[in-house]
N, C-alpha and C. Protein backbone atom coordinates (compact mmCIF):
# COMPACT_ATOMS: atom_id res chain seq x y z
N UNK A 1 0.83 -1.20 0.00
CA UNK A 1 0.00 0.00 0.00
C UNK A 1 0.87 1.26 0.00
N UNK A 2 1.80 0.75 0.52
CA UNK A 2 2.61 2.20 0.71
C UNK A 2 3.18 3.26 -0.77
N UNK A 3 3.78 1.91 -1.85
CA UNK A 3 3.91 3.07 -2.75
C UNK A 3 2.67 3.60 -3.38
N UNK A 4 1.31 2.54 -3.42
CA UNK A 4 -0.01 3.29 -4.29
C UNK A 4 -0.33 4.80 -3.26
N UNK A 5 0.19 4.59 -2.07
CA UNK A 5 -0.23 6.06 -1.35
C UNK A 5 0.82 6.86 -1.72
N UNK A 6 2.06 6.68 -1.62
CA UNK A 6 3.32 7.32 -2.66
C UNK A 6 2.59 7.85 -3.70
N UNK A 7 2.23 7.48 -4.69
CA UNK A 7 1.67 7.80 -6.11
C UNK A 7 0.67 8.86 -5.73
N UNK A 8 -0.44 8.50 -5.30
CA UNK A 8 -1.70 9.15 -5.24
C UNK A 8 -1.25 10.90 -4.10
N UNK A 9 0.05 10.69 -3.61
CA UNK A 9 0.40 11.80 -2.94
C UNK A 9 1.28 12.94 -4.00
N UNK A 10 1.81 12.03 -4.89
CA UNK A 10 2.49 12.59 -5.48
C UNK A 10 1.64 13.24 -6.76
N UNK A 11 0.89 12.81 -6.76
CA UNK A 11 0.12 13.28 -8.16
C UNK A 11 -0.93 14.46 -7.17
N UNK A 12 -1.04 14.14 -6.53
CA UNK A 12 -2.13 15.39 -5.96
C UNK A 12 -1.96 15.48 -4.24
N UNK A 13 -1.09 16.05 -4.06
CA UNK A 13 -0.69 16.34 -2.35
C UNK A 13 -1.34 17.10 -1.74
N UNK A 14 -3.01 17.51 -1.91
CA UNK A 14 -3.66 18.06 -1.29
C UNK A 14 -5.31 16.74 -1.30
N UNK A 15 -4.62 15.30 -1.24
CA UNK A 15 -5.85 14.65 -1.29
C UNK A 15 -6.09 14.34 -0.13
N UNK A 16 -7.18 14.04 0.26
CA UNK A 16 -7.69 13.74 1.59
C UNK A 16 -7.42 12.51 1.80
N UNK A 17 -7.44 12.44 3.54
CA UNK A 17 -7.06 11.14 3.90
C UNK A 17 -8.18 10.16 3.75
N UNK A 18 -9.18 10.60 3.60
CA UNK A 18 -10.74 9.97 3.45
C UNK A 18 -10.54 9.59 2.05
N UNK A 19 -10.13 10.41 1.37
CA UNK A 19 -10.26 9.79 0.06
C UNK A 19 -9.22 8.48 -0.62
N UNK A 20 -7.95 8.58 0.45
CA UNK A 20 -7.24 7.92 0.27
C UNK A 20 -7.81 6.19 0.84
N UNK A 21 -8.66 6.58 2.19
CA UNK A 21 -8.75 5.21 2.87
C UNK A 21 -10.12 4.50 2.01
N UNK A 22 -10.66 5.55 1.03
CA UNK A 22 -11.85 5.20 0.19
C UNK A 22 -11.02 4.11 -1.04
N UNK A 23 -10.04 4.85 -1.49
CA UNK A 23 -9.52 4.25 -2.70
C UNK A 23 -8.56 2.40 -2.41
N UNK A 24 -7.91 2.96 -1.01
CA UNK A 24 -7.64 1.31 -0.64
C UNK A 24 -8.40 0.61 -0.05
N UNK A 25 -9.64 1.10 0.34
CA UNK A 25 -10.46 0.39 1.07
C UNK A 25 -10.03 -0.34 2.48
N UNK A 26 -9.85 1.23 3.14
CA UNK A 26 -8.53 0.59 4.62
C UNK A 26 -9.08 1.91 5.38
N UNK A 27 -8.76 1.68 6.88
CA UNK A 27 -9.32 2.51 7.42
C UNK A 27 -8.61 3.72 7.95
N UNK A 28 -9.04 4.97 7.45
CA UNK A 28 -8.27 6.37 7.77
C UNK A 28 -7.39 6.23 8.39
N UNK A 29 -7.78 5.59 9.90
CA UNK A 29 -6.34 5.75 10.91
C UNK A 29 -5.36 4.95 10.40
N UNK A 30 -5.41 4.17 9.56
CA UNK A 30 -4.67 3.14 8.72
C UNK A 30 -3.57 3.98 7.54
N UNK A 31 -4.59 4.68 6.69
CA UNK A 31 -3.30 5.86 5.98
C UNK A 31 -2.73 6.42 6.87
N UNK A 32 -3.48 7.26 7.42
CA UNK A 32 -2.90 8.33 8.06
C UNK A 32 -1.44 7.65 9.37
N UNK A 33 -1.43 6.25 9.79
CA UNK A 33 -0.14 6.42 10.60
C UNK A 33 0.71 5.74 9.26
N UNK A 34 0.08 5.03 8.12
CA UNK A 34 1.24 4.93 7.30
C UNK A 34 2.18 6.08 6.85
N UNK A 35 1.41 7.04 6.62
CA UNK A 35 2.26 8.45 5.85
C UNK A 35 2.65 8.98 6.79
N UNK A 36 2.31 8.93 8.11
CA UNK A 36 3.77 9.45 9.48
C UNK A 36 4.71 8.71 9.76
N UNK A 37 4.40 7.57 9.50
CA UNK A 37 5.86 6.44 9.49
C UNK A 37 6.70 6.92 8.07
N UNK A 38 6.15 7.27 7.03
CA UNK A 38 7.05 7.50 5.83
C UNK A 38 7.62 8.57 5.72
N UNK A 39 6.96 9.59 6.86
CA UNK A 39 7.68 11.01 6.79
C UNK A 39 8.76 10.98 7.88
N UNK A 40 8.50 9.87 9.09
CA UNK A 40 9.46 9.88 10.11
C UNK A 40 10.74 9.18 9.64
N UNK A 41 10.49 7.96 8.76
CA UNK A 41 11.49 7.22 8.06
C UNK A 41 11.93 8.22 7.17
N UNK A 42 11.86 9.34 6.48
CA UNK A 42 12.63 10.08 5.82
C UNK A 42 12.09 10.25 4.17
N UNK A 43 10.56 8.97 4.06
CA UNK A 43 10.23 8.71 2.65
C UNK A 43 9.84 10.02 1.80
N UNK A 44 8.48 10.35 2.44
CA UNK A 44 8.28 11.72 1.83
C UNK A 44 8.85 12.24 3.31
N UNK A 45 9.75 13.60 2.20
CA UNK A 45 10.16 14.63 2.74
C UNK A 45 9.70 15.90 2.74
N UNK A 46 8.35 16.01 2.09
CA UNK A 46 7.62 17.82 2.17
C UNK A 46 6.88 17.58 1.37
N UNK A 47 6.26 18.62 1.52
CA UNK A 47 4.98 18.65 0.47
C UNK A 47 5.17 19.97 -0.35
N UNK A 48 4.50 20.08 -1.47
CA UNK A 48 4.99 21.86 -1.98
C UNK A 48 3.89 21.80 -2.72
N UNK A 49 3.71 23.00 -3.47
CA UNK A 49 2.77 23.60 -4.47
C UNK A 49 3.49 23.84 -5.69
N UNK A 50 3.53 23.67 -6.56
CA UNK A 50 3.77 24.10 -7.98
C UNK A 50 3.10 24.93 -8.65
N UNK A 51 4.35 26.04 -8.59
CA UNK A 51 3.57 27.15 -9.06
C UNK A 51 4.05 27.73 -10.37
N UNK A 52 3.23 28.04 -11.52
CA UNK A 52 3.42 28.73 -12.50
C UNK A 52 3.92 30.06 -12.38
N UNK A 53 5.19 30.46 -12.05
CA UNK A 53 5.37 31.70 -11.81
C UNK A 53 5.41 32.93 -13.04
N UNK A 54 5.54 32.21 -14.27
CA UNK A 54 5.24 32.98 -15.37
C UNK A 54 3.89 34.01 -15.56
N UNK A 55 3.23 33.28 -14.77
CA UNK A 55 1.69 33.98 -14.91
C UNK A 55 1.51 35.02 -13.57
N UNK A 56 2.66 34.75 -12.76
CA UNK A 56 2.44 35.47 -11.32
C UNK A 56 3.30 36.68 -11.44
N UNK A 57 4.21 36.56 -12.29
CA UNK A 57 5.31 37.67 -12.24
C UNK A 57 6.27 37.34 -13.02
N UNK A 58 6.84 38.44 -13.70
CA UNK A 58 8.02 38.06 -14.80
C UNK A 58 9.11 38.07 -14.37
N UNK A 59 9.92 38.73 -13.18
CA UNK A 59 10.63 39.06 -12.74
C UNK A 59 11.47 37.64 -11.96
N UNK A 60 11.97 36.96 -12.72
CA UNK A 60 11.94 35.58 -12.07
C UNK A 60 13.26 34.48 -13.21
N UNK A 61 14.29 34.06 -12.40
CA UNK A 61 14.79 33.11 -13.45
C UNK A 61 14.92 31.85 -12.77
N UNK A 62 15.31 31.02 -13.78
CA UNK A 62 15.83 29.79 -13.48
C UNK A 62 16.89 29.49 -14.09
N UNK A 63 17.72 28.79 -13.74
CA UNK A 63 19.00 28.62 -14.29
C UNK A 63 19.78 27.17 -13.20
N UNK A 64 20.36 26.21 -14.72
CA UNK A 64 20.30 24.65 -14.66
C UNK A 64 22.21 24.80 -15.10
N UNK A 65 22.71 24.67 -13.66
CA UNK A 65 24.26 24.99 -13.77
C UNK A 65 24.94 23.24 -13.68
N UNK A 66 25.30 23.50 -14.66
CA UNK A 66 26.16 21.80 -14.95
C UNK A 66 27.87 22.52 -14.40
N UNK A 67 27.76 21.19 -13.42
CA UNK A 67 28.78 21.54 -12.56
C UNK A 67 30.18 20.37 -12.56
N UNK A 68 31.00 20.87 -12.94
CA UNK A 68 32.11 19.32 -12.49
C UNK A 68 33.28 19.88 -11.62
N UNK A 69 33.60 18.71 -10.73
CA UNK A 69 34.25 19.14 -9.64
C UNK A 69 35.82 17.95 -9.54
N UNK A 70 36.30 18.39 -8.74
CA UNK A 70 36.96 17.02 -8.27
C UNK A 70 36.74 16.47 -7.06
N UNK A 71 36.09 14.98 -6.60
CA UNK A 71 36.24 14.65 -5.98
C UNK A 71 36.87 14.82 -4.89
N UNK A 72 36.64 14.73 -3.50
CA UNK A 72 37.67 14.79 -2.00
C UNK A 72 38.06 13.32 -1.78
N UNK A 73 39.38 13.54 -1.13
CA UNK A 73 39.74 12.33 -0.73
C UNK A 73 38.63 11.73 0.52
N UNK A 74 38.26 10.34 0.44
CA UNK A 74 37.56 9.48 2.03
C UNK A 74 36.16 10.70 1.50
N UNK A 75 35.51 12.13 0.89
CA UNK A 75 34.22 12.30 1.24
C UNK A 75 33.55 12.17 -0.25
N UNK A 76 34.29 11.97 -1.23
CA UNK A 76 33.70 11.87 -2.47
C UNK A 76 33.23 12.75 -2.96
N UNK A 77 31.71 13.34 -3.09
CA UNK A 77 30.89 14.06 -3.78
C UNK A 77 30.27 14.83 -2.59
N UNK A 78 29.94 14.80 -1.30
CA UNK A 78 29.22 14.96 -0.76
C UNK A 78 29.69 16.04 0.17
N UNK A 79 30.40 16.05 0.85
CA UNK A 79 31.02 17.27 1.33
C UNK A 79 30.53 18.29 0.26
N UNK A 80 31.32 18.96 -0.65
CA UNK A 80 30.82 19.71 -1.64
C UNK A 80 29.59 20.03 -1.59
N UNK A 81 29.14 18.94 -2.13
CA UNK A 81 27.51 18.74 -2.31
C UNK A 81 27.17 20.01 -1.08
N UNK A 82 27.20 19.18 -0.03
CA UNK A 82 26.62 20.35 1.37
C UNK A 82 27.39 21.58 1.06
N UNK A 83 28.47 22.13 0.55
CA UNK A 83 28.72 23.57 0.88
C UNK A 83 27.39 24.09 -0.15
N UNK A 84 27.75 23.39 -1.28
CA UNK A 84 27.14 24.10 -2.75
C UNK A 84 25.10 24.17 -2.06
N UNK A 85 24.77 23.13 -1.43
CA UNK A 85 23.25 23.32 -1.17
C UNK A 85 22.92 24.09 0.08
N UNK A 86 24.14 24.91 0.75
CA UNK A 86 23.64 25.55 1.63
C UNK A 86 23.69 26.87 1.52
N UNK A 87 23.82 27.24 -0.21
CA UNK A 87 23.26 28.72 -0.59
C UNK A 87 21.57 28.71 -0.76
N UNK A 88 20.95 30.11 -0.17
CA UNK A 88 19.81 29.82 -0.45
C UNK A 88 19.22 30.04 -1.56
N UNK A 89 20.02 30.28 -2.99
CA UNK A 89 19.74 30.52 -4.28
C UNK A 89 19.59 29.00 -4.44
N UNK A 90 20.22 28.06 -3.97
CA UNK A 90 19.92 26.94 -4.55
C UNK A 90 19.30 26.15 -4.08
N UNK A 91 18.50 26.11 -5.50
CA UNK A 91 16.86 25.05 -5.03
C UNK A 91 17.11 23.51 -5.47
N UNK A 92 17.78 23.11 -5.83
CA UNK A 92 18.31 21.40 -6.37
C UNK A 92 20.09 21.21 -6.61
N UNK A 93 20.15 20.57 -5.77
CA UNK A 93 21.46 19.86 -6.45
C UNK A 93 21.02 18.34 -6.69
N UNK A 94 22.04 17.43 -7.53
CA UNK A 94 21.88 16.23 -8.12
C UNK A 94 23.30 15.72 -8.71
N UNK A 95 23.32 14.73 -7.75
CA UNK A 95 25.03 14.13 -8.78
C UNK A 95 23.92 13.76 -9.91
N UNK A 96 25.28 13.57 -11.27
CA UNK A 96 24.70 13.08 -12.24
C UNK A 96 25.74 12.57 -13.21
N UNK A 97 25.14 11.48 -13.82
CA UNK A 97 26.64 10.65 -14.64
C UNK A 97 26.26 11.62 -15.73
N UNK A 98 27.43 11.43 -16.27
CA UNK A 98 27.91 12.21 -17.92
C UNK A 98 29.19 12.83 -18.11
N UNK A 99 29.73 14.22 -18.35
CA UNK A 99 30.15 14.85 -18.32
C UNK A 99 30.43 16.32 -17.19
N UNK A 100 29.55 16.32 -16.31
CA UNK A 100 29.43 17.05 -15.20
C UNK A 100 29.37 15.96 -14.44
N UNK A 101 29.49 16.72 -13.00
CA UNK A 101 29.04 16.10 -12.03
C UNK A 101 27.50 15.64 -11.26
N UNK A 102 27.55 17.48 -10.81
CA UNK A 102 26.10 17.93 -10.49
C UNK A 102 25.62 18.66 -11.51
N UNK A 103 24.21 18.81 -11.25
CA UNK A 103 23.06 19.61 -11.81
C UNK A 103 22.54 20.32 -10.63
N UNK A 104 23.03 21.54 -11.16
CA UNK A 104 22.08 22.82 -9.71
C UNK A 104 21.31 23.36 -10.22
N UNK A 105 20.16 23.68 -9.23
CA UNK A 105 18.63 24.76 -10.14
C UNK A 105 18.93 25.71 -9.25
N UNK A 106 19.24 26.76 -9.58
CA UNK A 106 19.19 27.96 -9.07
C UNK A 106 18.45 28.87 -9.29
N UNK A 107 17.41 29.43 -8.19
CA UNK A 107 16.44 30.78 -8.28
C UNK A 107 16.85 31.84 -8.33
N UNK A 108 16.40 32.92 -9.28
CA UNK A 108 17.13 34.12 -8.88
C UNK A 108 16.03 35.49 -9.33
N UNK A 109 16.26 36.51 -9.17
CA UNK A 109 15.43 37.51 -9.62
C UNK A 109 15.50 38.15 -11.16
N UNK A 110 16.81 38.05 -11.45
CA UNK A 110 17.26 38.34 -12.84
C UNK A 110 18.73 37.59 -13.25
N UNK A 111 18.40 37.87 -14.74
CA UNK A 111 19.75 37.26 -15.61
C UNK A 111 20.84 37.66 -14.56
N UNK A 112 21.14 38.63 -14.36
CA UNK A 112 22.42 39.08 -14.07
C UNK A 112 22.94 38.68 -12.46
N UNK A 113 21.60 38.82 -11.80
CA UNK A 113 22.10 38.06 -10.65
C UNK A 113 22.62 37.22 -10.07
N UNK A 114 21.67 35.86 -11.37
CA UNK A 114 21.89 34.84 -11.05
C UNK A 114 23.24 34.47 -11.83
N UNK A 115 23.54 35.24 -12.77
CA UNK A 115 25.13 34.73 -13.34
C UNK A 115 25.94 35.59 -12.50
N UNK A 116 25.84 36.25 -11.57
CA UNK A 116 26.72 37.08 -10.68
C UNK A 116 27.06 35.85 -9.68
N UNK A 117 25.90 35.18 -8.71
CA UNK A 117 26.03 34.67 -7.84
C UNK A 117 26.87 33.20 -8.71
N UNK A 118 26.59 32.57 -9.73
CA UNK A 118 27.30 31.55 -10.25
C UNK A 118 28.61 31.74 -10.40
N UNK A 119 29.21 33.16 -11.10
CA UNK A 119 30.65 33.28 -10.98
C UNK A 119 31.62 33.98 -9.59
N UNK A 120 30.64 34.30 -9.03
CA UNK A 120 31.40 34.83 -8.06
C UNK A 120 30.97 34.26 -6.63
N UNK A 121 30.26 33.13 -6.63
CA UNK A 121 29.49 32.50 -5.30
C UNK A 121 30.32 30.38 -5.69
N UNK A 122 29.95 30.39 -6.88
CA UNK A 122 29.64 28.79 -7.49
C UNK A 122 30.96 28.44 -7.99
N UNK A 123 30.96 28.98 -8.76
CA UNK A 123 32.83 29.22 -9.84
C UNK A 123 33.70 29.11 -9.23
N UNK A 124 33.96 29.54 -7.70
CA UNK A 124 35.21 29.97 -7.39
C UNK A 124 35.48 28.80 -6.16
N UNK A 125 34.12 28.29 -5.97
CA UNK A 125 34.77 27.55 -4.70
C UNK A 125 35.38 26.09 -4.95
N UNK A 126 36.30 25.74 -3.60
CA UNK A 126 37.46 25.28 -4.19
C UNK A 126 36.84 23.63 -4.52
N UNK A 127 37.53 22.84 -5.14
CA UNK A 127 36.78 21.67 -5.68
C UNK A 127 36.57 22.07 -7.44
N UNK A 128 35.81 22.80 -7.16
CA UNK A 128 35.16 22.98 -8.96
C UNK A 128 36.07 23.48 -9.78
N UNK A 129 35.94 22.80 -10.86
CA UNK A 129 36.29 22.45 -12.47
C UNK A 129 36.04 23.38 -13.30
N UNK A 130 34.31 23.34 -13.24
CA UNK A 130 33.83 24.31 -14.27
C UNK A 130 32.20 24.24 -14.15
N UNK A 131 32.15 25.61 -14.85
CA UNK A 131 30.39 25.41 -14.65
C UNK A 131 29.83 25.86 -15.98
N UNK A 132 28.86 25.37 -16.16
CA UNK A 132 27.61 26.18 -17.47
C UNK A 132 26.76 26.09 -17.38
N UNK A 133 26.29 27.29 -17.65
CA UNK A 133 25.17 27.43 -17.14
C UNK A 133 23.66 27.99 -18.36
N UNK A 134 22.74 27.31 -17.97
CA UNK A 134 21.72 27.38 -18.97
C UNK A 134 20.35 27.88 -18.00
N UNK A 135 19.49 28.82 -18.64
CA UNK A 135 18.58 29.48 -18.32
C UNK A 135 17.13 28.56 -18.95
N UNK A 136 16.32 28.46 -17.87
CA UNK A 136 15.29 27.86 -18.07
C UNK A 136 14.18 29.58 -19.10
N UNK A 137 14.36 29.12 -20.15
CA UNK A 137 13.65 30.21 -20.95
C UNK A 137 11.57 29.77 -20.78
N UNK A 138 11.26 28.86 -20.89
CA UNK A 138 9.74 28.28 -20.76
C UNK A 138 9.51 26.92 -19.64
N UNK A 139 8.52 26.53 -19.32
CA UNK A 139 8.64 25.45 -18.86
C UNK A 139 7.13 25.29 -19.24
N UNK A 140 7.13 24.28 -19.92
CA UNK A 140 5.82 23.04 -20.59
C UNK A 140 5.02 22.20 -19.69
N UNK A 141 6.15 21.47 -18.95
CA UNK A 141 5.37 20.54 -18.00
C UNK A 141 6.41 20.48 -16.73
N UNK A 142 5.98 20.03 -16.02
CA UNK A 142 7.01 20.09 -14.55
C UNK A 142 6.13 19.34 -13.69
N UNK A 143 7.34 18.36 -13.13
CA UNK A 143 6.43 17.40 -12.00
C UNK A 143 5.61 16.60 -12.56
N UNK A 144 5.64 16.66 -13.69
CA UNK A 144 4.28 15.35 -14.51
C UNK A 144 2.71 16.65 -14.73
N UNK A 145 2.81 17.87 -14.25
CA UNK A 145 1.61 18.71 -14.85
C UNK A 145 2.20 19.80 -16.02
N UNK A 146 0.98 19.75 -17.38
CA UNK A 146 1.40 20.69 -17.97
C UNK A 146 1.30 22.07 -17.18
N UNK A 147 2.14 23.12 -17.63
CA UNK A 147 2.19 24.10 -16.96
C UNK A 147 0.98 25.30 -17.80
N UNK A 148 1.04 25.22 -19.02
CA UNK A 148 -0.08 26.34 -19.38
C UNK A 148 -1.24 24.99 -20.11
N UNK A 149 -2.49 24.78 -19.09
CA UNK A 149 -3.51 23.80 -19.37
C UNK A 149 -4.16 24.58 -20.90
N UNK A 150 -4.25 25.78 -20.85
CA UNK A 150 -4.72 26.69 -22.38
C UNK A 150 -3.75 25.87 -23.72
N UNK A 151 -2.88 25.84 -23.41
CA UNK A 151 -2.46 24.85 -24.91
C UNK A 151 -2.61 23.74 -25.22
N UNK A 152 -3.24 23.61 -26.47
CA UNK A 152 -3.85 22.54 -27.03
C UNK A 152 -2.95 21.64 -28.13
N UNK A 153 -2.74 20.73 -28.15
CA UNK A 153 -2.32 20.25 -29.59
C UNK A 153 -2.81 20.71 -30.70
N UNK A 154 -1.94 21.48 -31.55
CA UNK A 154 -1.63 21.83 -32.97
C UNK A 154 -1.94 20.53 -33.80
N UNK A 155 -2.90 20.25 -34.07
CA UNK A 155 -2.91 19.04 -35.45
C UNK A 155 -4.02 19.41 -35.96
N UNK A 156 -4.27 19.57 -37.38
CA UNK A 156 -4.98 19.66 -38.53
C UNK A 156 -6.27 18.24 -38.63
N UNK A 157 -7.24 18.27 -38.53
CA UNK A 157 -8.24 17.59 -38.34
C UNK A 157 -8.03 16.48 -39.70
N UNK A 158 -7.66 15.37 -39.85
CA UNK A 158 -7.93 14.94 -41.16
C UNK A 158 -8.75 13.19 -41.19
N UNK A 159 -9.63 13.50 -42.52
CA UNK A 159 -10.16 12.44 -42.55
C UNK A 159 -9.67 11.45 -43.64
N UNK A 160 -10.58 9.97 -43.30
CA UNK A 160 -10.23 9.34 -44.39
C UNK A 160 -11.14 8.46 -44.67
């Protein structure tokens, strides 16, 4: 039961616990101490809202900094990791195989800020290689929801 309540939390984290103990056919107090055991075990870690900020305000970037570093001796990736996620510009870090290491999402108010704080906050500290950095220009879908529900598929009606 635990990951179908996983799922059903993740797709809509404002569902009721009634509705949840409706869908497994189990009794409320039954979800409800499962999903405090999964938050005490560390499973889900928060809940959030996804928000279209395009429609709330323009004044807003995102920016997806591919990061490579060198390794520490005995801490690997992770040391780092904690200096780099305890700026509060940064909203994601992620090791990642390829050619970088990490992937950082960084919030910022404008272009310039946020490439200010990358070269003179991100760039310089010691460990890192190199960074590049790419600006989230639109976002389509996020989290598994489209982000503007008004767009429709473009296809030409055809018969046969």
């Amino acid at each position: 039961m635990r990951e179908e309540i996983l799922k059903a939390l993740e797709a809509n984290g404002r569902i009721e616990l009634a509705g949840l103990a409706d869908k497994f056919g189990v009794p409320e107090t039954e979800v409800a101490n499962e999903i405090a055991a999964m938050e005490r075990e560390g499973i889900i870690c928060g809940y959030h809202a996804l928000v279209n900020w395009d429609k709330v305000r323009d004044d807003h970037v995102t920016a997806l900094i591919e990061v490579r570093v060198t390794p520490q001796k005995e801490r690997g990736f992770d040391r780092l990791a904690k200096k780099i996620y305890q700026f509060p510009e940064v909203d994601t870090i992620a090791l990642i195989s390829g050619s970088y290491d990490f992937l950082v999402v960084i919030k910022g108010q404008t272009l310039r800020e946020t490439a200010t704080f990358v070269n003179e906050q991100l760039a310089v500290m010691d460990g890192i290689i190199s960074t590049a950095t790419h600006f989230v220009l639109k976002k389509y879908k996020d989290h598994g929801t489209l982000m503007n529900s008004e767009e429709r598929e473009e296809r030409m009606p055809v018969s046969l």
